[in-house]
C-alpha atoms as a PDB file:
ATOM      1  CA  UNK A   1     131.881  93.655 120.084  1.00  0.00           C
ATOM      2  CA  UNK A   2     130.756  94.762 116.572  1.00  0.00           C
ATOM      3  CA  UNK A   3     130.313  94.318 113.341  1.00  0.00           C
ATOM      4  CA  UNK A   4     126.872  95.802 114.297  1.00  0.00           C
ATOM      5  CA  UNK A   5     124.271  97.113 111.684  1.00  0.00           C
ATOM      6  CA  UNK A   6     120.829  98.478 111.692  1.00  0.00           C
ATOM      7  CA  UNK A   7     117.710  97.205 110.375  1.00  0.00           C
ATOM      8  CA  UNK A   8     114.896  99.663 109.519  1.00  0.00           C
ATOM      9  CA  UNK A   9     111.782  99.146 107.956  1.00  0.00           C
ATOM     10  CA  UNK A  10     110.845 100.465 104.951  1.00  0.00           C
ATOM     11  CA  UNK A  11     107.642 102.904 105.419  1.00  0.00           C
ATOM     12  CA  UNK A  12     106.300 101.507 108.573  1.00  0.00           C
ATOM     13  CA  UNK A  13     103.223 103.519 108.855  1.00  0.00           C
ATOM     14  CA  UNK A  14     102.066 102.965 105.177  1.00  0.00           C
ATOM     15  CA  UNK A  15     103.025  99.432 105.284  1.00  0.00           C
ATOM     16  CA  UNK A  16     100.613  98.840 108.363  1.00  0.00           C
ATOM     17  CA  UNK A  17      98.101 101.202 107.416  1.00  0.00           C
ATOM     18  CA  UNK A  18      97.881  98.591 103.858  1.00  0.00           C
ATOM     19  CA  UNK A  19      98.245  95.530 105.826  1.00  0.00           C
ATOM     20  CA  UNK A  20      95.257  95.894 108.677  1.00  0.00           C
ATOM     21  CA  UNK A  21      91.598  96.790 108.732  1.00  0.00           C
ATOM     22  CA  UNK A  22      90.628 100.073 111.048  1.00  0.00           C
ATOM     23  CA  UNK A  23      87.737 101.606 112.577  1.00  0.00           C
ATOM     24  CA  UNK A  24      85.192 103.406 110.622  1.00  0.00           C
ATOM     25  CA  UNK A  25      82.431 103.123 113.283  1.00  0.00           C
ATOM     26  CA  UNK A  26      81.898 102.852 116.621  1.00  0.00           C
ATOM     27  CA  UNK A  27      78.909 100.584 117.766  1.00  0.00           C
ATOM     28  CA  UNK A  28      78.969 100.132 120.988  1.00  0.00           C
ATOM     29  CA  UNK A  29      80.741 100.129 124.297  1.00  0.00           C
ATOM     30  CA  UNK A  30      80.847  97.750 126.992  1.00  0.00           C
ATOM     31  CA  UNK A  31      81.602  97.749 130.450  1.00  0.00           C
ATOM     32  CA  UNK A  32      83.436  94.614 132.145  1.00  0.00           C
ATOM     33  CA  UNK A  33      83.294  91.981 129.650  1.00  0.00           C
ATOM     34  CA  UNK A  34      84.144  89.065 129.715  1.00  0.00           C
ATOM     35  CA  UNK A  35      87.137  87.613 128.113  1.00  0.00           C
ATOM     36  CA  UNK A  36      85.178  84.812 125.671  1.00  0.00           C
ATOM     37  CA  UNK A  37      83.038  87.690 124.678  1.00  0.00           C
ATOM     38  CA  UNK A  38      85.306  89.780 123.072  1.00  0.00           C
ATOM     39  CA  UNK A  39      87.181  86.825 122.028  1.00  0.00           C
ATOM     40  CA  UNK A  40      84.223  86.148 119.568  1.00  0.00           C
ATOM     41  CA  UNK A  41      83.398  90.046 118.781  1.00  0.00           C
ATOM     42  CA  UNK A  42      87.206  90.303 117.634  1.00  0.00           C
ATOM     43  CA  UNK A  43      86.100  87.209 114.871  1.00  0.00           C
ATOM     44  CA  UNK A  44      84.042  90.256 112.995  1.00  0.00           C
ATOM     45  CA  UNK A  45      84.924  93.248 114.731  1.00  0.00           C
ATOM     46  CA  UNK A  46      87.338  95.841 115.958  1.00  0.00           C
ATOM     47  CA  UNK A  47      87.790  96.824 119.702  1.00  0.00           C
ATOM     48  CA  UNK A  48      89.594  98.878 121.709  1.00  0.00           C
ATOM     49  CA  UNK A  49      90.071  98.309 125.148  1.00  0.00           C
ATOM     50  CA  UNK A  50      90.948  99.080 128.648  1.00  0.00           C
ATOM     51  CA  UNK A  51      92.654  95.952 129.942  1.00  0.00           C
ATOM     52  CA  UNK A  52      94.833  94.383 133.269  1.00  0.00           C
ATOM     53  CA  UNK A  53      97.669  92.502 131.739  1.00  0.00           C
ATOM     54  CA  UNK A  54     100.017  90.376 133.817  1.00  0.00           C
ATOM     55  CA  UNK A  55     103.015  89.767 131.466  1.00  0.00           C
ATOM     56  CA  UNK A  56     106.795  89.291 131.354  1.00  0.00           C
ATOM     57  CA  UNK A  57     106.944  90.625 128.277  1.00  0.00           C
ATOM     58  CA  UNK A  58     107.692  94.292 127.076  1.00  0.00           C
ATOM     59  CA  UNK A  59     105.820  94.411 124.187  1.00  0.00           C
ATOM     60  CA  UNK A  60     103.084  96.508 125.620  1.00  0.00           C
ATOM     61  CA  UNK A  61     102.765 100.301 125.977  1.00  0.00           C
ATOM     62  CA  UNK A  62     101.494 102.386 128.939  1.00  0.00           C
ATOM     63  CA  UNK A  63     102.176 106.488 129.478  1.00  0.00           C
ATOM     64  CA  UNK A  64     104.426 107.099 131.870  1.00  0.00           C
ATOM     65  CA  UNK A  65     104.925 110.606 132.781  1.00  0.00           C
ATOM     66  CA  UNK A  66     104.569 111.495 129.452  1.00  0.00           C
ATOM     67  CA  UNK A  67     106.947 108.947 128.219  1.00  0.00           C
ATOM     68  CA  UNK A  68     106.416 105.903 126.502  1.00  0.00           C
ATOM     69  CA  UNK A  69     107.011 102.445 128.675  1.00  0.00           C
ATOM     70  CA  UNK A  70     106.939  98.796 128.268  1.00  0.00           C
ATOM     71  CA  UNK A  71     106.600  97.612 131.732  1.00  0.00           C
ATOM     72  CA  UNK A  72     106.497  93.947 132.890  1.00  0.00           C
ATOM     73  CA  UNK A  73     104.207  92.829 135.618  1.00  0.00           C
ATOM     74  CA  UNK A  74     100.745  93.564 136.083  1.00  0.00           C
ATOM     75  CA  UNK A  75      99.503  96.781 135.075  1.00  0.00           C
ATOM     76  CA  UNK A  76      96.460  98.389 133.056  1.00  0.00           C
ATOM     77  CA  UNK A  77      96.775  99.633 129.616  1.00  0.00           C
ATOM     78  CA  UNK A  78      94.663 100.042 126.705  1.00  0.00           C
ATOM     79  CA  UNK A  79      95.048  97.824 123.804  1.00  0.00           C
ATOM     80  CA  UNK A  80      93.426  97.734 120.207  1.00  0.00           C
ATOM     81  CA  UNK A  81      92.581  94.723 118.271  1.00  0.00           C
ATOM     82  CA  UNK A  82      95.395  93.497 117.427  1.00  0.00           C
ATOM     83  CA  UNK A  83      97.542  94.570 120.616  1.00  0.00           C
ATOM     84  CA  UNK A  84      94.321  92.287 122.002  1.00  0.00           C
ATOM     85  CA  UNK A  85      94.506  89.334 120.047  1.00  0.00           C
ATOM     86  CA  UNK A  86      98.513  88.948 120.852  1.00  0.00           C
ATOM     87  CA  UNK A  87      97.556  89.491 124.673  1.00  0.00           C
ATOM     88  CA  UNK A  88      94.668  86.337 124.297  1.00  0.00           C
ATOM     89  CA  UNK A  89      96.974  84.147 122.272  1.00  0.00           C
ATOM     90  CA  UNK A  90      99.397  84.663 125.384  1.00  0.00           C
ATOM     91  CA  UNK A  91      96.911  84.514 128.041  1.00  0.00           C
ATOM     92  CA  UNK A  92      98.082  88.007 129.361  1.00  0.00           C
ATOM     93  CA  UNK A  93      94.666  89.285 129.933  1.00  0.00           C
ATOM     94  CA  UNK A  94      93.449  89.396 133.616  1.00  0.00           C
ATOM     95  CA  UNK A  95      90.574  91.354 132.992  1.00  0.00           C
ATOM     96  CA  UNK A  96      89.136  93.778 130.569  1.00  0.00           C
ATOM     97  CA  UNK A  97      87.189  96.665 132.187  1.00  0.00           C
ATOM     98  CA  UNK A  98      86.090  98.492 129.345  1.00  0.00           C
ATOM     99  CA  UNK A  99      85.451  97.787 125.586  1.00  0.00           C
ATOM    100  CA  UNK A 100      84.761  99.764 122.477  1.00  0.00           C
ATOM    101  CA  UNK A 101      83.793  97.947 119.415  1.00  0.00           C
ATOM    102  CA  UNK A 102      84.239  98.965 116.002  1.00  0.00           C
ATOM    103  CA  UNK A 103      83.189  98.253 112.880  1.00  0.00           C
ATOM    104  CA  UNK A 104      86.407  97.517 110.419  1.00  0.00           C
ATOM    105  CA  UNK A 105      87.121  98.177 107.095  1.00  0.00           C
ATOM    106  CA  UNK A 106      90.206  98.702 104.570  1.00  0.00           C
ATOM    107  CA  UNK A 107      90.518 102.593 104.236  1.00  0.00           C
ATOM    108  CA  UNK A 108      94.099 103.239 102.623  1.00  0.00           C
ATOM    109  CA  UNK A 109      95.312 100.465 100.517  1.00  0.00           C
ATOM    110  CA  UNK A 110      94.384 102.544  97.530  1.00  0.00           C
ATOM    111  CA  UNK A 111      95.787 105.630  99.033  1.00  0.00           C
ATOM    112  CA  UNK A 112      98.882 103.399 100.038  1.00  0.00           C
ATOM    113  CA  UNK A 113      99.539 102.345  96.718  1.00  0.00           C
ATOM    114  CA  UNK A 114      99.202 105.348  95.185  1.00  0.00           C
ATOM    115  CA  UNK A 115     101.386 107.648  97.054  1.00  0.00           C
ATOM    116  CA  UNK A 116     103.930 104.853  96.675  1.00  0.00           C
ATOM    117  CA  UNK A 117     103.791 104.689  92.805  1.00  0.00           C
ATOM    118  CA  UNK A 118     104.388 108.779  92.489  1.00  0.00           C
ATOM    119  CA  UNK A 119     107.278 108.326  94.945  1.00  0.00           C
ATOM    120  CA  UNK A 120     109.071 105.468  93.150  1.00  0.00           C
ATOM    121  CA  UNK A 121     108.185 108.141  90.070  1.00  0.00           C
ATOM    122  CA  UNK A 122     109.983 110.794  91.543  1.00  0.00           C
ATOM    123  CA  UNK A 123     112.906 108.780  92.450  1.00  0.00           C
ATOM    124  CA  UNK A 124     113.044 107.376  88.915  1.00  0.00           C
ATOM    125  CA  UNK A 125     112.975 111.207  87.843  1.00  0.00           C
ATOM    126  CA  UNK A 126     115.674 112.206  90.163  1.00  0.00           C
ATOM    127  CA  UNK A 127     113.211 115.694  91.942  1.00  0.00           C
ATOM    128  CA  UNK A 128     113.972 115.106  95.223  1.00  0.00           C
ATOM    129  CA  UNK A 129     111.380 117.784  96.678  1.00  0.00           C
ATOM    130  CA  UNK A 130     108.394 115.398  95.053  1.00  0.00           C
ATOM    131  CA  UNK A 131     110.165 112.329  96.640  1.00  0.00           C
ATOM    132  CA  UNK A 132     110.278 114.160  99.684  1.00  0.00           C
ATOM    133  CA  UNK A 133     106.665 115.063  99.275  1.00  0.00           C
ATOM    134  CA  UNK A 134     105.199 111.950  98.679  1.00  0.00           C
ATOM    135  CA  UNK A 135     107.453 110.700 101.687  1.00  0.00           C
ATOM    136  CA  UNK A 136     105.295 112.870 104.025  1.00  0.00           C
ATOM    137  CA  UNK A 137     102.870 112.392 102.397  1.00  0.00           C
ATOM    138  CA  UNK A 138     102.842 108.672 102.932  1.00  0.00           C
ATOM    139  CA  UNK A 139     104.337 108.899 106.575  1.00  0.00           C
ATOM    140  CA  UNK A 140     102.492 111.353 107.705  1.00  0.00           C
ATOM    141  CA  UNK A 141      98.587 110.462 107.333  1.00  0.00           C
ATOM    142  CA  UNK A 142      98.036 108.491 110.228  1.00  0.00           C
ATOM    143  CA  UNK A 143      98.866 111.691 112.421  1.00  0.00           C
ATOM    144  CA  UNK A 144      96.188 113.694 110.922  1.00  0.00           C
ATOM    145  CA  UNK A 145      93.569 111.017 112.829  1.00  0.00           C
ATOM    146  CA  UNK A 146      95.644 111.929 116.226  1.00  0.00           C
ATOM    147  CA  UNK A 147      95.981 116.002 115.678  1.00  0.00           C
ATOM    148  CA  UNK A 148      94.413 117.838 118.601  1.00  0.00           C
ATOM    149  CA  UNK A 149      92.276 120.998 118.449  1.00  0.00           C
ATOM    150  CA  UNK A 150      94.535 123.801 118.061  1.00  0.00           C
ATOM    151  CA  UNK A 151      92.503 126.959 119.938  1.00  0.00           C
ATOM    152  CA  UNK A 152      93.429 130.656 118.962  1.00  0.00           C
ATOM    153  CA  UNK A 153      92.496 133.261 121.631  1.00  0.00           C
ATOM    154  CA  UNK A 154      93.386 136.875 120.523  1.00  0.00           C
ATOM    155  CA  UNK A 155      93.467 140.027 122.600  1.00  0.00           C
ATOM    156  CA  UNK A 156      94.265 143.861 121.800  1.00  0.00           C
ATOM    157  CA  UNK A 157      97.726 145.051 123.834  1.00  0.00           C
ATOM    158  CA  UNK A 158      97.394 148.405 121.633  1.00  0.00           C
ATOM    159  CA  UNK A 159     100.493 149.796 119.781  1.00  0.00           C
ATOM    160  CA  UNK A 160     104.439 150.130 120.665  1.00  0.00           C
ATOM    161  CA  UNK A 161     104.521 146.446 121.192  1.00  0.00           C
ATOM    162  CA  UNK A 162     106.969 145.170 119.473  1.00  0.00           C
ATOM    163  CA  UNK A 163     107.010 141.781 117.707  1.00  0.00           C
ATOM    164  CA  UNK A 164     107.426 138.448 119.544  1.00  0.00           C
ATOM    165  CA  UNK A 165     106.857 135.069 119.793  1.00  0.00           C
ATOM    166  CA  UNK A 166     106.999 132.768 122.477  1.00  0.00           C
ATOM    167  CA  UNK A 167     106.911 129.028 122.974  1.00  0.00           C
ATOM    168  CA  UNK A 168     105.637 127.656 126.434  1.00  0.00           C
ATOM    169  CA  UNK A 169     105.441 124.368 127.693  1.00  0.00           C
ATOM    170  CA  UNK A 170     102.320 123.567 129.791  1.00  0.00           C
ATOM    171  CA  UNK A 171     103.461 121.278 132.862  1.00  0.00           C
ATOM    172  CA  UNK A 172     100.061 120.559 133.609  1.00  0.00           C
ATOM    173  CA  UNK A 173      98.687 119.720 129.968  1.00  0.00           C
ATOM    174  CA  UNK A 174     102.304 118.652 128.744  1.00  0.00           C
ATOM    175  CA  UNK A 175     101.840 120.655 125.427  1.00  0.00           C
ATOM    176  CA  UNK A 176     103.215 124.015 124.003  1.00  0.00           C
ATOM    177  CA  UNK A 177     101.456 127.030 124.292  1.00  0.00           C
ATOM    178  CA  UNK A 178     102.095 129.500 122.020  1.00  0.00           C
ATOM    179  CA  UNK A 179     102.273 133.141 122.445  1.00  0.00           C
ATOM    180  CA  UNK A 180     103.165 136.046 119.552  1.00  0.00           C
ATOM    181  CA  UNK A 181     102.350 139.861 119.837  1.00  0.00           C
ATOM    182  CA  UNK A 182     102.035 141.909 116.643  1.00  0.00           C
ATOM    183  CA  UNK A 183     100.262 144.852 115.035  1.00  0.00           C
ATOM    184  CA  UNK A 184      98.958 145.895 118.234  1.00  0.00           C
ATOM    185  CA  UNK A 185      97.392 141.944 119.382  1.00  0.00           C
ATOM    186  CA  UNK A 186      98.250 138.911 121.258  1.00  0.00           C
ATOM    187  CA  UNK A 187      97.417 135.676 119.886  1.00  0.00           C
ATOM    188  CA  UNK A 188      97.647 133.257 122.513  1.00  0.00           C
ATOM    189  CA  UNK A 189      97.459 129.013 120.673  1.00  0.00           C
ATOM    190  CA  UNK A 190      96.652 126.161 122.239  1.00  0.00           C
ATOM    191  CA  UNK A 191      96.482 122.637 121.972  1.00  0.00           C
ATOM    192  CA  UNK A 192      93.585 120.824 123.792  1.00  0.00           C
ATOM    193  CA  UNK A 193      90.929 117.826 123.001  1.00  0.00           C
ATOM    194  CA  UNK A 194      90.190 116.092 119.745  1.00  0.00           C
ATOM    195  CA  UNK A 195      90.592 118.369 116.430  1.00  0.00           C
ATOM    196  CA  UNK A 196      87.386 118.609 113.887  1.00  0.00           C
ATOM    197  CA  UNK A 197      88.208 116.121 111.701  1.00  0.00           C
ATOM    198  CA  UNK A 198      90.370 113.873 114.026  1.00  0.00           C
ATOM    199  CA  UNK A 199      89.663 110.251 114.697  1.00  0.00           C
ATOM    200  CA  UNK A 200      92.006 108.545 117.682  1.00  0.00           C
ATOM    201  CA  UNK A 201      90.750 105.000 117.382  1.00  0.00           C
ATOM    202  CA  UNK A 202      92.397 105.171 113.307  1.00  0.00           C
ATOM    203  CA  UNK A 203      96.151 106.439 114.697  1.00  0.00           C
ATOM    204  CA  UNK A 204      96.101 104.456 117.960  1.00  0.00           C
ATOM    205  CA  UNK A 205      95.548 101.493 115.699  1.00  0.00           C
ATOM    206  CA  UNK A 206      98.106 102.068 113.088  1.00  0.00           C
ATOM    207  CA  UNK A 207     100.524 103.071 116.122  1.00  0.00           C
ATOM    208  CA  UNK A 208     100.145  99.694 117.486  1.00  0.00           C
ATOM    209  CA  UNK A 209     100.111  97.569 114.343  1.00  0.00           C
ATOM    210  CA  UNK A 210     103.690  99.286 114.019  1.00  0.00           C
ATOM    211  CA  UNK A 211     104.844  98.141 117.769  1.00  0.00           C
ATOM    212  CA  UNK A 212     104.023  94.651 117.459  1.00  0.00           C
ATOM    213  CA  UNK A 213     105.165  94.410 113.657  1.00  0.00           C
ATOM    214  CA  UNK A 214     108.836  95.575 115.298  1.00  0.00           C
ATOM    215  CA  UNK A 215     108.110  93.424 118.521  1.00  0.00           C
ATOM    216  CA  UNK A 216     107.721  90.199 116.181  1.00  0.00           C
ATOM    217  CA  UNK A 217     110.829  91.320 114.491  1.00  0.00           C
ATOM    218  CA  UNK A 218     112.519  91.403 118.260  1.00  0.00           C
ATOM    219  CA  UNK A 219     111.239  88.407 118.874  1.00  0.00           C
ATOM    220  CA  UNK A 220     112.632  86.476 116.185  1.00  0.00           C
ATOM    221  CA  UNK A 221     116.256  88.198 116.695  1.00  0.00           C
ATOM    222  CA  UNK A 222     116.210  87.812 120.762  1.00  0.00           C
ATOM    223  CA  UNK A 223     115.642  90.339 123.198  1.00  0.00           C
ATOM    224  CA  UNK A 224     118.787  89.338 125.004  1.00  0.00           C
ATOM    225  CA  UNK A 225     120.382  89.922 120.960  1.00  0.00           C
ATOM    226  CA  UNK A 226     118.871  93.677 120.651  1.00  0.00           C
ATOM    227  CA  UNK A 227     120.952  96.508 121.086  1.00  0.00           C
ATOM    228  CA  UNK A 228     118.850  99.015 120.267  1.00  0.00           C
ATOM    229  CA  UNK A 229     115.301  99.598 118.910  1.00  0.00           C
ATOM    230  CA  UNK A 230     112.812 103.046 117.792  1.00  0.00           C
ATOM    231  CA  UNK A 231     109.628 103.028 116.562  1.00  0.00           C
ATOM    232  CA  UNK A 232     110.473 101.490 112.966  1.00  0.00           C
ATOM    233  CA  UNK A 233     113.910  99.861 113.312  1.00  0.00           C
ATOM    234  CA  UNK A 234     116.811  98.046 115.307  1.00  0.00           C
ATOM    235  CA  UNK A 235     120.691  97.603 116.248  1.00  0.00           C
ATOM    236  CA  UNK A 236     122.030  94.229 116.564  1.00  0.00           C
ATOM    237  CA  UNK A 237     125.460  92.445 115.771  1.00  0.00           C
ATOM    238  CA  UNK A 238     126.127  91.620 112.557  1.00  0.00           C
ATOM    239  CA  UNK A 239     126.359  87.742 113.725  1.00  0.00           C
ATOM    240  CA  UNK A 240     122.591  88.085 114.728  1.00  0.00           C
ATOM    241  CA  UNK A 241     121.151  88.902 111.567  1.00  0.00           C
ATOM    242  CA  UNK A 242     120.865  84.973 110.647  1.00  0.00           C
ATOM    243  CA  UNK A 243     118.175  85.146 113.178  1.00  0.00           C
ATOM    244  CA  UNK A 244     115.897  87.463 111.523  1.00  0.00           C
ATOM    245  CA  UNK A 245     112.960  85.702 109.329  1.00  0.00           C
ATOM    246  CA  UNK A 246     111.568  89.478 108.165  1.00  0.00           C
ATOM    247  CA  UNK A 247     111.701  90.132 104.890  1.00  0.00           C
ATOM    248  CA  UNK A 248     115.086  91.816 104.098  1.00  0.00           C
ATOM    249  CA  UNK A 249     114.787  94.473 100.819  1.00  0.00           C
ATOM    250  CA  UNK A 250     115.662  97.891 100.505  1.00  0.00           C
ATOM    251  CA  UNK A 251     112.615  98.895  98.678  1.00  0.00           C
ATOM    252  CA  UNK A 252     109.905  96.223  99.249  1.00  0.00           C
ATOM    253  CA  UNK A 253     106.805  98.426 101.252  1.00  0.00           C
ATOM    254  CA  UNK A 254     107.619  97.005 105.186  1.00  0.00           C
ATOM    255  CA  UNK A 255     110.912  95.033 104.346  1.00  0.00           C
END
């Protein structure tokens, strides 16, 4: 039984995206490395890899028809560097059977910081569409790096059409297609491949920074203890929350 409460925390995405280098170069990619190797390369480097993990712990994901998962067992995934260094330290790794290595740096502290300043402005001047704003603004970067190429293809239909739209989903690619009639065309838009200015190694990064940031947070409260968890927060009993070592604010950035 209850008292239960939630735990959520506070701007996720900006708070890992502040906290963690990420790629802004890919050198290299190897094929079947061994385990010390990349053990050193991740003292200086980035990597992303394609690994065979034998684990009895969730805390890694895999696509499963087109869902999310956290199998146990062994399976093969792809990690980043951090995802990697957690899987060393437990000696989950079987193999790895392909590596890319990246070249890190800190690219948003600065834009972090000041996002976060004009929302705490906002709030302080009580406009709600700026807080809002700067709340997408700050949430919603890292899925700019992920976006895929959106693909118009327009054809003439000629006139007495009238106007429509329709939305529908792809089983084979998974995504929406979209189609809409007017002034005498049909624009047909896609979804498909890597947009212009997209970069996948930056969002799969800061994706699963988050996970094992909320995983540690698991962790310290019990998996046996959690009642519930999404990508930035969980449900536990009210008794439980002695267990929990996270910082606890309700403004601090990733409290």
């Amino acid at each position: 039984g209850g008292p239960f409460i939630s735990l959520d925390v506070n701007s996720m995405y900006p708070y890992v995206m502040k906290q963690f280098t990420y790629p802004t170069r890919l050198l290299r990619v190897v094929h079947s490395p061994n385990i010390n190797f990349i053990t050193d390369v991740l003292n200086s480097y980035g990597v992303i890899a394609e690994v065979v993990l034998n684990t009895q712990e969730a805390a890694y994901a895999i696509r499963y028809k087109r869902k999310t998962v956290f199998p146990v067992g062994e399976f093969t995934t792809t990690l980043c560097t951090e995802g990697i260094k957690y899987a060393l330290k437990q000696g989950h790794i079987v193999q790895i059977n392909t590596a890319s290595i990246y070249s890190m740096d800190d690219i948003f502290t600065s834009y972090v910081d000041y996002i976060h300043k004009l929302r705490s402005k906002y709030k302080r001047a009580k406009n709600p569409v700026m807080v809002m704003l700067s709340k997408y603004m700050h949430n919603g970067l890292y899925g700019k790096f992920g976006q895929l190429q959106i693909i118009n293809e327009k054809e003439d239909i000629g006139s007495g059409q009238e106007y429509s739209r329709e939305v529908v989903f792809n089983m084979v690619t998974g995504h929406n297609l979209i189609v809409t009639r007017l002034m005498g065309k049909q624009i047909t838009q896609r979804m498909e491949g890597e947009g212009k200015n997209s970069s996948v190694a930056i969002a799969a990064h800061i994706t699963e920074n988050a996970r094992f940031i909320l995983w540690e947070i698991i962790n310290q409260v019990g998996t046996d203890s959690l009642l519930y968890c999404d990508t930035d927060s969980i449900k536990i009993r009210r008794s439980d929350l002695k267990h929990v070592k996270w910082p606890i604010s309700k403004t601090k950035l990733g409290a």
